[in-house]
Protein backbone atom coordinates (compact mmCIF):
# COMPACT_ATOMS: atom_id res chain seq x y z
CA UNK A 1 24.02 -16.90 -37.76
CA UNK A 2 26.08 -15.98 -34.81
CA UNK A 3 24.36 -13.45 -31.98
CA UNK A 4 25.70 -10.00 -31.49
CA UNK A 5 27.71 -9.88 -28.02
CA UNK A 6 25.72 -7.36 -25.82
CA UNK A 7 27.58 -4.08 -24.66
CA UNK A 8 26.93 -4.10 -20.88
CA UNK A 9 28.17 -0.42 -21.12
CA UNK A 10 25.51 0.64 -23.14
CA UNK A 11 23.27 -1.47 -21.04
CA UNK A 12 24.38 0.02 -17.79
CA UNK A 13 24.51 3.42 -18.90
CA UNK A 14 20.86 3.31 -20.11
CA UNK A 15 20.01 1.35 -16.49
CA UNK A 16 21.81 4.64 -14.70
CA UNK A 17 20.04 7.30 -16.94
CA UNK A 18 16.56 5.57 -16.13
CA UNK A 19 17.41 5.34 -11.94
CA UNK A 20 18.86 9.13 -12.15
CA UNK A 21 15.13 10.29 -14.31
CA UNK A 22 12.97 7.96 -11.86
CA UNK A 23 14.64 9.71 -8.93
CA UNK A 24 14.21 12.92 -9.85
CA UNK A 25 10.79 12.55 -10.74
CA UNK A 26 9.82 11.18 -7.36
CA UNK A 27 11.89 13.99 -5.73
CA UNK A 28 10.11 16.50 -7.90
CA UNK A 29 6.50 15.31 -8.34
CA UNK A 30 5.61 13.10 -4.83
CA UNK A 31 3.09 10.27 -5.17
CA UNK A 32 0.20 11.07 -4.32
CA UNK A 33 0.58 14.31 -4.97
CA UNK A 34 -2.66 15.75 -6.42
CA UNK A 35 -2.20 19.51 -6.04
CA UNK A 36 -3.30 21.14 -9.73
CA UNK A 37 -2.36 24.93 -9.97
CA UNK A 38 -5.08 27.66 -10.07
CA UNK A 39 -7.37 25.66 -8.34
CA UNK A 40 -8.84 26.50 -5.37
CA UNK A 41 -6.39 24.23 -3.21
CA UNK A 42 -6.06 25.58 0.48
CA UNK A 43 -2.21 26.19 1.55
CA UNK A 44 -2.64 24.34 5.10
CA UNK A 45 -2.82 20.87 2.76
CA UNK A 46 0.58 21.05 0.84
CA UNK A 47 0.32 17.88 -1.10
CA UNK A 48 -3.60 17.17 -1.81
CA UNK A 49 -6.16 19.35 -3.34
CA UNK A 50 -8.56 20.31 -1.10
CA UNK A 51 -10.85 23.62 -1.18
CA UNK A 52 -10.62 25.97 1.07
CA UNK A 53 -13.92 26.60 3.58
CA UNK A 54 -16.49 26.58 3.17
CA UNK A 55 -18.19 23.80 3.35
CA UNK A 56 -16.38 23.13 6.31
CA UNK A 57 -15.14 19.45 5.33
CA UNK A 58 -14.57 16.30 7.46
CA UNK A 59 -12.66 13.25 6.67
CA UNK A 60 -15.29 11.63 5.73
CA UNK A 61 -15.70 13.82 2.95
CA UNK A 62 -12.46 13.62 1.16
CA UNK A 63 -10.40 10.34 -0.15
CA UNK A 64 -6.88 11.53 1.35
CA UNK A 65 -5.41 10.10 4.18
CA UNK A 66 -2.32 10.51 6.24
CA UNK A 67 -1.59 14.02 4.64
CA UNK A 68 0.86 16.44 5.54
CA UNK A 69 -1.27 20.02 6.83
CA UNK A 70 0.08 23.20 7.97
CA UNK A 71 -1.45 25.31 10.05
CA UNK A 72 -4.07 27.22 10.22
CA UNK A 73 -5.83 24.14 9.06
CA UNK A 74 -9.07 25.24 8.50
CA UNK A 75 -11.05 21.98 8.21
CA UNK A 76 -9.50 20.78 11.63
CA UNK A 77 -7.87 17.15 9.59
CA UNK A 78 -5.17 17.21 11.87
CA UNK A 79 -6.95 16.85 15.53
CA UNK A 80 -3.64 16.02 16.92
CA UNK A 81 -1.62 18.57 15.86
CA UNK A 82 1.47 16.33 14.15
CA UNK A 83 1.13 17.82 10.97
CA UNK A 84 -0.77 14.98 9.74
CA UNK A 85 -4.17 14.91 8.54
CA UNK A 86 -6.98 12.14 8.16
CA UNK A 87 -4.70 9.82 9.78
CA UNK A 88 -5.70 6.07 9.40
């Protein structure tokens, strides 16, 4: 029984729609992104979910590191003041 030749269009095409969904889920959802809506996520960390004060919260006391935070920064993450918090 002779094997069906494989259409490399059909295989390409379905290689381009996979790349084109992967990349726009990366664009739109960031690893490491753990932000869940209604929460009670402060706005200074963007990306992570982390309460606003109080308790006021080291970085001890949270598993993120090298986070993007705006200011005002309440929890005082980003000692430096690159917009990076927790950095290791």
């Amino acid at each position: 029984m002779a094997q069906k030749p494989v259409n490399w269009r059909v295989v390409l095409g379905m290689a381009l729609v996979a790349l084109v969904v992967t990349a726009i889920v990366l664009v739109i959802v960031r690893p490491g992104a753990t932000r869940s809506s209604g929460s009670n996520c402060d706005p200074s960390y963007p990306d992570v979910c982390i309460p606003s004060p109080p308790p006021d919260l080291n970085c001890s006391d949270i598993p993120y590191r090298n986070f993007r935070v705006l200011p005002p920064d309440p929890h005082h993450f980003d000692s430096n003041h690159n917009g990076i918090g927790c950095e290791a």
